[in-house]
N, C-alpha and C. Protein backbone atom coordinates (compact mmCIF):
# COMPACT_ATOMS: atom_id res chain seq x y z
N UNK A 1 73.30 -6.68 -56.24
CA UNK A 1 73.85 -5.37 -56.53
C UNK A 1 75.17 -5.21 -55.79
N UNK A 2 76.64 -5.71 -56.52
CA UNK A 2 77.12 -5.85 -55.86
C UNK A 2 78.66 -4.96 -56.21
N UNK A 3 78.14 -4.43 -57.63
CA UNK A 3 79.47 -3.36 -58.25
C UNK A 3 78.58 -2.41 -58.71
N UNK A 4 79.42 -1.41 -59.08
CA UNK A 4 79.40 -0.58 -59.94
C UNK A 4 78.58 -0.62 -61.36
N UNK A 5 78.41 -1.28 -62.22
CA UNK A 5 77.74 -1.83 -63.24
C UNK A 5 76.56 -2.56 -62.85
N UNK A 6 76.41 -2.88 -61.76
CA UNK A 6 75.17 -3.34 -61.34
C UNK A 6 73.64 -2.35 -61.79
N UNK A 7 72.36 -3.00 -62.14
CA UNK A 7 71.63 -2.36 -62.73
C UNK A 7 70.70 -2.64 -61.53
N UNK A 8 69.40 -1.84 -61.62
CA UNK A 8 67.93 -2.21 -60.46
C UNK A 8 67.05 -2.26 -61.79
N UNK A 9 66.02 -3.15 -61.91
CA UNK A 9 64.92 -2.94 -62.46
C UNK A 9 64.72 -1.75 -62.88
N UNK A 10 64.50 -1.73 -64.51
CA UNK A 10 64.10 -0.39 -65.19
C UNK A 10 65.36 -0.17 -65.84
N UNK A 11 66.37 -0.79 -65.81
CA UNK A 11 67.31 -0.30 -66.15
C UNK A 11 68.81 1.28 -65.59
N UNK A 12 68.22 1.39 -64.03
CA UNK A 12 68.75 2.03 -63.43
C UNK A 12 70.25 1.88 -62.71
N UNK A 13 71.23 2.37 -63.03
CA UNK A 13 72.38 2.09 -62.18
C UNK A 13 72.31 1.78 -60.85
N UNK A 14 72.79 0.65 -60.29
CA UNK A 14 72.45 0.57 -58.94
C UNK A 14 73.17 1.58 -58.13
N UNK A 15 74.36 1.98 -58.87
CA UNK A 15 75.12 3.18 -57.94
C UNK A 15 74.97 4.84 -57.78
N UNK A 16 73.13 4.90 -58.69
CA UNK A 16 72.70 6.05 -58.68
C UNK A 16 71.34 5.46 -57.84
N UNK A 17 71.06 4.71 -57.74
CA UNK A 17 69.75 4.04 -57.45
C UNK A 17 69.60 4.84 -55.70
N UNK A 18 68.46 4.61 -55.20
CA UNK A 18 68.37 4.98 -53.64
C UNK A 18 68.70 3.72 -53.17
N UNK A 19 69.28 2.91 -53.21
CA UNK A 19 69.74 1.37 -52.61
C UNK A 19 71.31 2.15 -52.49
N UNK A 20 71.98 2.34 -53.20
CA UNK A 20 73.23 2.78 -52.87
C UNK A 20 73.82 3.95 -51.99
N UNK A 21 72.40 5.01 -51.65
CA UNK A 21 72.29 5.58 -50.62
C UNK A 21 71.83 5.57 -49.27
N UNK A 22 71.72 4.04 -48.88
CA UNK A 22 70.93 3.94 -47.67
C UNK A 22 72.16 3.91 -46.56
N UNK A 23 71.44 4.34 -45.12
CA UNK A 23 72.95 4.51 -44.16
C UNK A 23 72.33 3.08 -43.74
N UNK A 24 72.93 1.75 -43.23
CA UNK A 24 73.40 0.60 -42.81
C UNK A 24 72.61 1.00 -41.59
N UNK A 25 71.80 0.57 -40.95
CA UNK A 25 71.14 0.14 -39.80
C UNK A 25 70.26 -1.28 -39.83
N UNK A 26 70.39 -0.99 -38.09
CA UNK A 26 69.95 -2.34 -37.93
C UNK A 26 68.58 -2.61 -38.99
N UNK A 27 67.52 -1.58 -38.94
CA UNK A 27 66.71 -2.01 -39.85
C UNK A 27 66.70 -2.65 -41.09
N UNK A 28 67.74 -1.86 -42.09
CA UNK A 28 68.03 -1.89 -43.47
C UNK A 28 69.06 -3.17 -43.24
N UNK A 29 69.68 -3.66 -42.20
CA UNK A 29 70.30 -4.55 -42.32
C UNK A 29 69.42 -6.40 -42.33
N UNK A 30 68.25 -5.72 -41.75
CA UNK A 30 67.21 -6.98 -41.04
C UNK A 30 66.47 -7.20 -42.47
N UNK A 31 66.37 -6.35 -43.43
CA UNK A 31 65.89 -5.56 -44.60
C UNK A 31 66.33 -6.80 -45.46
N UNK A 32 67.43 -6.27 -45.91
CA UNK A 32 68.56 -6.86 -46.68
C UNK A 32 68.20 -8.57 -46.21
N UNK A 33 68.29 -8.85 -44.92
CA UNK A 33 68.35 -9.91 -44.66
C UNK A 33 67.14 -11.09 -45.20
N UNK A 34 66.26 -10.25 -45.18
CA UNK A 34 64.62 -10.96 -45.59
C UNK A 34 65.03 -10.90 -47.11
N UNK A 35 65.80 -10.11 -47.81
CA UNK A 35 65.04 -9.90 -49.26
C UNK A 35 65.99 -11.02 -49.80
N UNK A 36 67.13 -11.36 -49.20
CA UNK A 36 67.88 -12.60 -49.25
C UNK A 36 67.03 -13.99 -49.27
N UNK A 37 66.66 -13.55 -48.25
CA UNK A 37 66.00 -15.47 -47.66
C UNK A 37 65.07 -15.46 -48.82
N UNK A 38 64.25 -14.11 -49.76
CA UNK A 38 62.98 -14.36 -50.01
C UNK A 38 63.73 -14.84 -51.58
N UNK A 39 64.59 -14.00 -52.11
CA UNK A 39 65.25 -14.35 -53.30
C UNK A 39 65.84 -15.75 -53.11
N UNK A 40 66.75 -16.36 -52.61
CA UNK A 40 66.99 -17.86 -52.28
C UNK A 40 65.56 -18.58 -52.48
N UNK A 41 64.80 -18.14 -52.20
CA UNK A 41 63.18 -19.13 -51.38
C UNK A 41 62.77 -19.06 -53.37
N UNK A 42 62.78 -17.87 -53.99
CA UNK A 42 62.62 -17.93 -55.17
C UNK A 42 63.20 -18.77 -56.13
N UNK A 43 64.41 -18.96 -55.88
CA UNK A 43 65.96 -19.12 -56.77
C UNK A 43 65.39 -20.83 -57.16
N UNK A 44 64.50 -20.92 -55.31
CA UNK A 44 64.66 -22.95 -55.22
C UNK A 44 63.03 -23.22 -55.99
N UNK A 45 62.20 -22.90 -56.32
CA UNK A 45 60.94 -22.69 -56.67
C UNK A 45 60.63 -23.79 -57.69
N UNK A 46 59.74 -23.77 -57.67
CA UNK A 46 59.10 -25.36 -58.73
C UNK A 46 59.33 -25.11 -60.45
N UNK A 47 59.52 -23.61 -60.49
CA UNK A 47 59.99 -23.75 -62.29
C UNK A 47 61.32 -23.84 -62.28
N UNK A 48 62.36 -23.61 -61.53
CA UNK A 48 63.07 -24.24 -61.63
C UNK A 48 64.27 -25.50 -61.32
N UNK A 49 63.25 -25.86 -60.58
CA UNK A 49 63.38 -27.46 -60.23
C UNK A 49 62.74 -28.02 -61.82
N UNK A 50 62.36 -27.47 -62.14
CA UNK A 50 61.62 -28.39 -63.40
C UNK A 50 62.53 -28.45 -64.39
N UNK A 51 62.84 -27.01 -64.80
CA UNK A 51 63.91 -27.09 -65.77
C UNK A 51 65.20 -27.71 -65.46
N UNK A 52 65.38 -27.69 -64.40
CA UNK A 52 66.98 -29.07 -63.98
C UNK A 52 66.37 -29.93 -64.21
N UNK A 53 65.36 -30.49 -63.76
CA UNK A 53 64.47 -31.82 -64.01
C UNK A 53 65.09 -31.94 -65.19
N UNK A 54 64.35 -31.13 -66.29
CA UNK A 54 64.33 -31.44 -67.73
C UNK A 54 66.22 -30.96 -68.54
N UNK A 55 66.77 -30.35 -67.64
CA UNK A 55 68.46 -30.67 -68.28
C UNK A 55 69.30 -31.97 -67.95
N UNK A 56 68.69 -32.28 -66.81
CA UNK A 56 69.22 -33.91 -66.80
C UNK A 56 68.41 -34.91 -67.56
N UNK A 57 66.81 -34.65 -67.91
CA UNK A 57 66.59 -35.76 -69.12
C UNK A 57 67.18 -35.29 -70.07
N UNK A 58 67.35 -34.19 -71.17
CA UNK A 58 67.94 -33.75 -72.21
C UNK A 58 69.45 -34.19 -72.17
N UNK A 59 70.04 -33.60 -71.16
CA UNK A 59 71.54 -34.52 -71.04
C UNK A 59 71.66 -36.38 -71.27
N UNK A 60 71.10 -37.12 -70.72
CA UNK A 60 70.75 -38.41 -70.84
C UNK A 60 70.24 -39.16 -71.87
N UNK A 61 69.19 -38.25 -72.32
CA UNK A 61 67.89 -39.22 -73.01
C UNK A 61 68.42 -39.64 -74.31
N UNK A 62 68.24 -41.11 -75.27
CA UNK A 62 68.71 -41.67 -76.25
C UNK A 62 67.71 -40.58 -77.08
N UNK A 63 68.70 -40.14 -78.29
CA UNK A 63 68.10 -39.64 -79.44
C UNK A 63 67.46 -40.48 -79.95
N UNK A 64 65.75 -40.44 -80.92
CA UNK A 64 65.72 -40.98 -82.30
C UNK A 64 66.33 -41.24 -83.29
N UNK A 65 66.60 -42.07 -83.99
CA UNK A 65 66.97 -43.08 -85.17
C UNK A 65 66.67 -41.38 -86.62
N UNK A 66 65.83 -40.74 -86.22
CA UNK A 66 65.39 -39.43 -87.18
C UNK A 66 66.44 -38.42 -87.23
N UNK A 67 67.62 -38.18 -85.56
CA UNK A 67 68.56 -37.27 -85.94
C UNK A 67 69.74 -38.57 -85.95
N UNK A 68 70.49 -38.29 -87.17
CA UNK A 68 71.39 -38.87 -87.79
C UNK A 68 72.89 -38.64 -86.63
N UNK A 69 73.70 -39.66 -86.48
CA UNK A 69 74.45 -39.76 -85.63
C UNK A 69 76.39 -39.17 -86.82
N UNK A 70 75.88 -39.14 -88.28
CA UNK A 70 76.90 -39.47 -89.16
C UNK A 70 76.74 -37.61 -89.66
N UNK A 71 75.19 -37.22 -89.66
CA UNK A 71 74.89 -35.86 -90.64
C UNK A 71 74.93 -35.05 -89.63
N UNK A 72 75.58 -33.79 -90.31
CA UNK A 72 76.15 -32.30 -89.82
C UNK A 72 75.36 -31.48 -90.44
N UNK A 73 74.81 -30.68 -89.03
CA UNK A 73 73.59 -29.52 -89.68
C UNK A 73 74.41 -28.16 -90.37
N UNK A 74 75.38 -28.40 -89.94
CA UNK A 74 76.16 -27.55 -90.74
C UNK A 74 76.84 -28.01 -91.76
N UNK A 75 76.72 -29.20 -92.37
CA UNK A 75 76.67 -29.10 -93.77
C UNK A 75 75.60 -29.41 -94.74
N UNK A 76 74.32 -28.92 -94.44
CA UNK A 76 73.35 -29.15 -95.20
C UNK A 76 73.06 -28.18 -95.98
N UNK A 77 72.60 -28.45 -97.30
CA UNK A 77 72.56 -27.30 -98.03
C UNK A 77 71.07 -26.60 -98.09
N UNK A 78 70.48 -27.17 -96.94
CA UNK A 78 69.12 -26.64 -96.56
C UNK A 78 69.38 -25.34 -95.04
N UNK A 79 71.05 -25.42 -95.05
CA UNK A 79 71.09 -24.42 -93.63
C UNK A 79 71.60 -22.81 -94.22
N UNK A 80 71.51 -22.85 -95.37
CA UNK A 80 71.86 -21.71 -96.20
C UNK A 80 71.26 -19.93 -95.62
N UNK A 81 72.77 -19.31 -95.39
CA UNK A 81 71.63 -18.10 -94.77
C UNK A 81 71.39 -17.95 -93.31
N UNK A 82 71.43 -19.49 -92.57
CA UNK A 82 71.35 -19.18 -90.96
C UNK A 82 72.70 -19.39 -90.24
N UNK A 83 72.33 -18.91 -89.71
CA UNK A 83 74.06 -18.57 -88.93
C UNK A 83 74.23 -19.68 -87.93
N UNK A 84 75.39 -20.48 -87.56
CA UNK A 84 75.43 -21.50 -86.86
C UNK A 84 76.65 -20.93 -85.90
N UNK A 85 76.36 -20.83 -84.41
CA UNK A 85 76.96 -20.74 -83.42
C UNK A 85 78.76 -21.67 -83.53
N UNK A 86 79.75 -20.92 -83.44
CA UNK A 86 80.78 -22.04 -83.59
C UNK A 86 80.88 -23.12 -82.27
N UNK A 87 80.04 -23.23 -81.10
CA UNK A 87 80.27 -24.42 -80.41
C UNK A 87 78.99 -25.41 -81.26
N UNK A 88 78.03 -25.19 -82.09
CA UNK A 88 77.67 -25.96 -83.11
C UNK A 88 77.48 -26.72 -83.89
N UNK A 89 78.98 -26.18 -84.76
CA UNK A 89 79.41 -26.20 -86.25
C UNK A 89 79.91 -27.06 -86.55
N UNK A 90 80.54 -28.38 -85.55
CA UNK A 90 81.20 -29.60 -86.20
C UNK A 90 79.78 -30.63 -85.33
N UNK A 91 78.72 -30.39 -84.68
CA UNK A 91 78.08 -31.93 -84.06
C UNK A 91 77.50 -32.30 -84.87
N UNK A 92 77.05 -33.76 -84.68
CA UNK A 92 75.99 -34.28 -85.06
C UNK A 92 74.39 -33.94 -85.51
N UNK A 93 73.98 -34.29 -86.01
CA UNK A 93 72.26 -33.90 -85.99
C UNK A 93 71.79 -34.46 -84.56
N UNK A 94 72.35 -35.69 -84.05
CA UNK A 94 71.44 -35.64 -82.69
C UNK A 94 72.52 -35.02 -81.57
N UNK A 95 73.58 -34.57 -81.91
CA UNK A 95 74.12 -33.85 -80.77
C UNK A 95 74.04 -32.68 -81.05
N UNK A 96 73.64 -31.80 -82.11
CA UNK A 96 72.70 -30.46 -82.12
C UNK A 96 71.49 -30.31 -81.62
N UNK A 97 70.94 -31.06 -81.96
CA UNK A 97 68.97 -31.36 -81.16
C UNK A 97 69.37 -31.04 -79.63
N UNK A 98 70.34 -31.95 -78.84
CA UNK A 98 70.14 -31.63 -77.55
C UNK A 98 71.00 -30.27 -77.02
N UNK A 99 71.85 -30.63 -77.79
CA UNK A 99 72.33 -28.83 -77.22
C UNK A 99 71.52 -27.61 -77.92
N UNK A 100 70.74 -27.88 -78.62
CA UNK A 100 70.14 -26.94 -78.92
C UNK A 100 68.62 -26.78 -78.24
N UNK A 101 67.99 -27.44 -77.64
CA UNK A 101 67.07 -28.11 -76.33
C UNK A 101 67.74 -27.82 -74.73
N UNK A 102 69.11 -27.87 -74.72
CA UNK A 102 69.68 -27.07 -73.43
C UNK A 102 69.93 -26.01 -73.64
N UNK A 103 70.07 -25.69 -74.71
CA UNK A 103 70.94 -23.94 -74.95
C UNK A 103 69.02 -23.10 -74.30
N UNK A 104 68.27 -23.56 -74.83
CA UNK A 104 66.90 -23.05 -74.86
C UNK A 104 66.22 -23.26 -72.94
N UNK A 105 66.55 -24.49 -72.25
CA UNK A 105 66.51 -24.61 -71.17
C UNK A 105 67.14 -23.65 -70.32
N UNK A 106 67.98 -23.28 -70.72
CA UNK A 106 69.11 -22.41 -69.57
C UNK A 106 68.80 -20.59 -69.77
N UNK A 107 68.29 -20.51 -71.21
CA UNK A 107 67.75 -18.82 -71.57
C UNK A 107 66.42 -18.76 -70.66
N UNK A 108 65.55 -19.87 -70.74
CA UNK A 108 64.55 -19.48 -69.98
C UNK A 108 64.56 -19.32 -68.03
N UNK A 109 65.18 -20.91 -67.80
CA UNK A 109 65.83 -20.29 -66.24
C UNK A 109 66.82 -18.99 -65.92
N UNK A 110 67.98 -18.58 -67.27
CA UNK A 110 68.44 -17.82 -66.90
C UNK A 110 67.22 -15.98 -67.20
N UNK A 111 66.13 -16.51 -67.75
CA UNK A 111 65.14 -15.23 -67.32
C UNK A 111 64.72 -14.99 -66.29
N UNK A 112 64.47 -16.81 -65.88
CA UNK A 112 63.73 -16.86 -64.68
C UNK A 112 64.48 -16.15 -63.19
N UNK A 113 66.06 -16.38 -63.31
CA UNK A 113 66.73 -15.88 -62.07
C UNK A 113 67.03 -14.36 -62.22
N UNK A 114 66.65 -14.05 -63.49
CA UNK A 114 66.82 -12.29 -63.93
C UNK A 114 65.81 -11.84 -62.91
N UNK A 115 64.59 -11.95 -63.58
CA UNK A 115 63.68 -11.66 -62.50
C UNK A 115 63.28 -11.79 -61.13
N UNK A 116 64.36 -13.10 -60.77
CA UNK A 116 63.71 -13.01 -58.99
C UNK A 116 64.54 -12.06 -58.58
N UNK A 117 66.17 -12.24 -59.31
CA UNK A 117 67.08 -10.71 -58.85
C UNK A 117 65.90 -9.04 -58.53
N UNK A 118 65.23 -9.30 -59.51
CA UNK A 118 65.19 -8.12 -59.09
C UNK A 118 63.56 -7.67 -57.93
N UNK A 119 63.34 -9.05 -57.18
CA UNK A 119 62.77 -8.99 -55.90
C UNK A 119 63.37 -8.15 -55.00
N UNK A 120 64.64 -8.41 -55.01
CA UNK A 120 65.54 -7.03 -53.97
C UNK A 120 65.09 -6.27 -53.83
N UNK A 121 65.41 -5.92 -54.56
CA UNK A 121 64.88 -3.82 -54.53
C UNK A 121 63.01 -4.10 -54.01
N UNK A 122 62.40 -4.70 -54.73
CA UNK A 122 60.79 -4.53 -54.31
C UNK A 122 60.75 -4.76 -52.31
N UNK A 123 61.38 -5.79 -52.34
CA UNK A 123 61.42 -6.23 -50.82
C UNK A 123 61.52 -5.20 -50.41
N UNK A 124 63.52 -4.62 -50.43
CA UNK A 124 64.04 -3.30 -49.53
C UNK A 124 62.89 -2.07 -49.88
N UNK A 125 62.07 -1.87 -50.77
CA UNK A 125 60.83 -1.03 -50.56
C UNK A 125 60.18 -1.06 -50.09
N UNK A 126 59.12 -2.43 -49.65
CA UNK A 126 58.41 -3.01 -48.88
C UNK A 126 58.81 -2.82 -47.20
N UNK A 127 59.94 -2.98 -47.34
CA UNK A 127 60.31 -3.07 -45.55
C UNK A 127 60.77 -1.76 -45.06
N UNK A 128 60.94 -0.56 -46.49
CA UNK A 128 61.33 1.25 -45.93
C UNK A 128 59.92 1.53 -45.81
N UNK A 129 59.31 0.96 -46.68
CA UNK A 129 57.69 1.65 -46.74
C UNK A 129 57.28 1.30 -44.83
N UNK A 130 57.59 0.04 -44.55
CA UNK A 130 57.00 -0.40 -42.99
C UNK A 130 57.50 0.38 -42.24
N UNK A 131 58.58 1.20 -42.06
CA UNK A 131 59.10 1.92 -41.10
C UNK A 131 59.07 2.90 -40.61
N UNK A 132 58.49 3.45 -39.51
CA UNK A 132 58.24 4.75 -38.80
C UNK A 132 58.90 5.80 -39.41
């Protein structure tokens, strides 16, 4: 939460949020500090170590002999009707398969880091709730 346009879980402005009204003490600063380490500790986590795992085999791995190295999925007259992304529109059949296998890798980690973002705010609740 680091502008203006910044959102909190739920869809709340972070600059109406009670995060944008807190006064800076040592507490809220020790606060801040944990919900860091705990989001990082998230960020490094085994789903997504997996999915890098699996963007460096997808980057690497030899296609099948099944996606054609010569045929364009965008010119088949079986693609009628679906809309083809213009970074797409001129590859191969096996250089669509894998970018279309990373495009799908990176929506799901990029859900996955949506959601640890919004550990913040739960933490900085967790550690106002602890305080005298």
């Amino acid at each position: 939460m680091n502008g203006p346009g910044d959102k909190i879980p739920g869809g709340v402005p972070a600059e109406g949020s009670i995060l944008s009204k807190v006064i800076e003490t040592e507490g809220v600063t020790k606060a801040k500090g944990r919900a860091k380490e705990l989001i990082d500790e998230a960020r490094l986590n085994q789903a997504i170590k997996v999915i890098e795992r699996l963007e460096e085999e997808v980057a690497s791995m030899v296609m099948p002999e099944r996606f054609s190295r010569t045929k364009k999925p965008s010119e088949s007259v079986y693609r009628s009707g679906r809309v083809m992304g213009a970074g797409f529109h001129d590859l191969t059949e096996d250089e669509y398969k894998r970018q279309q296998l990373l495009v799908n890798l990176i929506q799901v980690k990029s859900s996955i880091l949506e959601a640890v973002e919004g550990l913040e705010t739960i933490v900085l609740d967790i550690e106002a709730t602890k305080q005298e």
